[in-house]
C-alpha atoms as a PDB file:
ATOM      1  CA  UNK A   1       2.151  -5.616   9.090  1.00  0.00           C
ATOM      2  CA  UNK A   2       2.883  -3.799   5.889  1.00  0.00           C
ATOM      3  CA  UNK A   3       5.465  -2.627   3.917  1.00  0.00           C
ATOM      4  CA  UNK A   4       6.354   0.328   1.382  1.00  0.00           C
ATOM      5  CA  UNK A   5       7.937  -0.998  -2.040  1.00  0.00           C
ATOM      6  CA  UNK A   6      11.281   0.900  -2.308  1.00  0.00           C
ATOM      7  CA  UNK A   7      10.596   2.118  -5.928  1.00  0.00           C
ATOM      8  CA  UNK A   8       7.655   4.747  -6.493  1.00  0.00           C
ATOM      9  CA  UNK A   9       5.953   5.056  -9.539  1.00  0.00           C
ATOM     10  CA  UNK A  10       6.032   8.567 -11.507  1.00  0.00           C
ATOM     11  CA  UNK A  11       3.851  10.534 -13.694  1.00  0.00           C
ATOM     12  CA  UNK A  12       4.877  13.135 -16.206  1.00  0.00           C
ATOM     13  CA  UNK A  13       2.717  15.798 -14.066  1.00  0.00           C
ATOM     14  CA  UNK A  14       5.198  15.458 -11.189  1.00  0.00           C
ATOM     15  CA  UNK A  15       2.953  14.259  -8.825  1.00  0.00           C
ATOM     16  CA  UNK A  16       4.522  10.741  -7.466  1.00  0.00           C
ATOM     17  CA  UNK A  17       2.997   7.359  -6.435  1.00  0.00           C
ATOM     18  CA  UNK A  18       4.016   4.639  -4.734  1.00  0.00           C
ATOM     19  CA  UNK A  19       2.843   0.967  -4.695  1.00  0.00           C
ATOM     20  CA  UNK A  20       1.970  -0.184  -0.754  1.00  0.00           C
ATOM     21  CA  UNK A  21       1.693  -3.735  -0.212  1.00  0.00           C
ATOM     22  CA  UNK A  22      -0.392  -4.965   3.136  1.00  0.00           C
ATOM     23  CA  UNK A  23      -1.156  -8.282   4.936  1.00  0.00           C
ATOM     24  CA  UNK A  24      -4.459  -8.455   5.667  1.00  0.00           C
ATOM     25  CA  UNK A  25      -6.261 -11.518   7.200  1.00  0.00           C
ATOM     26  CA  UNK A  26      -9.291 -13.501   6.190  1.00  0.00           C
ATOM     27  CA  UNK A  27     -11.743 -13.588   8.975  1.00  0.00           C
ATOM     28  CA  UNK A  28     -12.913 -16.313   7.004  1.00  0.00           C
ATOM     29  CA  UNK A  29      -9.811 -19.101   6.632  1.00  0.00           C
ATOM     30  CA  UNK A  30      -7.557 -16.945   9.373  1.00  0.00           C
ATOM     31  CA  UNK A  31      -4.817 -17.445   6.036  1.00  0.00           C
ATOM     32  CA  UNK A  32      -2.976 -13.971   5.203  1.00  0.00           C
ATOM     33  CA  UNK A  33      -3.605 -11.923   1.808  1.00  0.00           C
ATOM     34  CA  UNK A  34      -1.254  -9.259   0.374  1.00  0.00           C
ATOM     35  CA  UNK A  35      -3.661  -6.304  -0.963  1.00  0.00           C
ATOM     36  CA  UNK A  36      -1.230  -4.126  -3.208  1.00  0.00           C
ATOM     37  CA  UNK A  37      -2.806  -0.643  -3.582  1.00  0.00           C
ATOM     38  CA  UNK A  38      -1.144   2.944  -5.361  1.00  0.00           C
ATOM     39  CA  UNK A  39      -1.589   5.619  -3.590  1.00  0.00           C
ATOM     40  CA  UNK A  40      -0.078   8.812  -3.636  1.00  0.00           C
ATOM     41  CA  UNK A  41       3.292   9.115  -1.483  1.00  0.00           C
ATOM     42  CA  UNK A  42       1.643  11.987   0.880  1.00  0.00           C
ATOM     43  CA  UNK A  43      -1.301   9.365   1.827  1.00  0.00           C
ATOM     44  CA  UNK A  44       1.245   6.415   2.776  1.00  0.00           C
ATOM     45  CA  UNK A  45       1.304   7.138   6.236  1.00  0.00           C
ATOM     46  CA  UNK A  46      -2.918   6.782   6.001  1.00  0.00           C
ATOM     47  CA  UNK A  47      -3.292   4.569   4.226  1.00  0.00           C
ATOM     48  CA  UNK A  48      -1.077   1.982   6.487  1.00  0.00           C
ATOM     49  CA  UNK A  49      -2.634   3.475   9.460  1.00  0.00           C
ATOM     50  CA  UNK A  50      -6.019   1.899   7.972  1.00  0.00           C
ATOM     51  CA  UNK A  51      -7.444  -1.411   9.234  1.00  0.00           C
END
């Protein structure tokens, strides 16, 4: 489960970010983690599709 922030970060170049937040699980404790990453807005869709 994971979830795009609504506001995306921008860089004087034009080339636009945005700041993806996923719940990942510790195989370790079984207790969740948020891992916040910025990636570019074109590599959302991959980088959510990741495990």
């Amino acid at each position: 489960m994971a979830k795009k922030v609504v506001a995306t970060l921008k860089t004087a170049t034009g080339k636009s970010y945005a700041k993806v937040i996923r719940m990942v699980r510790s195989p370790k404790t079984n207790a969740y983690t948020f891992q916040e990453t910025v990636v570019p807005s074109d590599q959302v869709q991959e980088f959510l599709k990741q495990k």
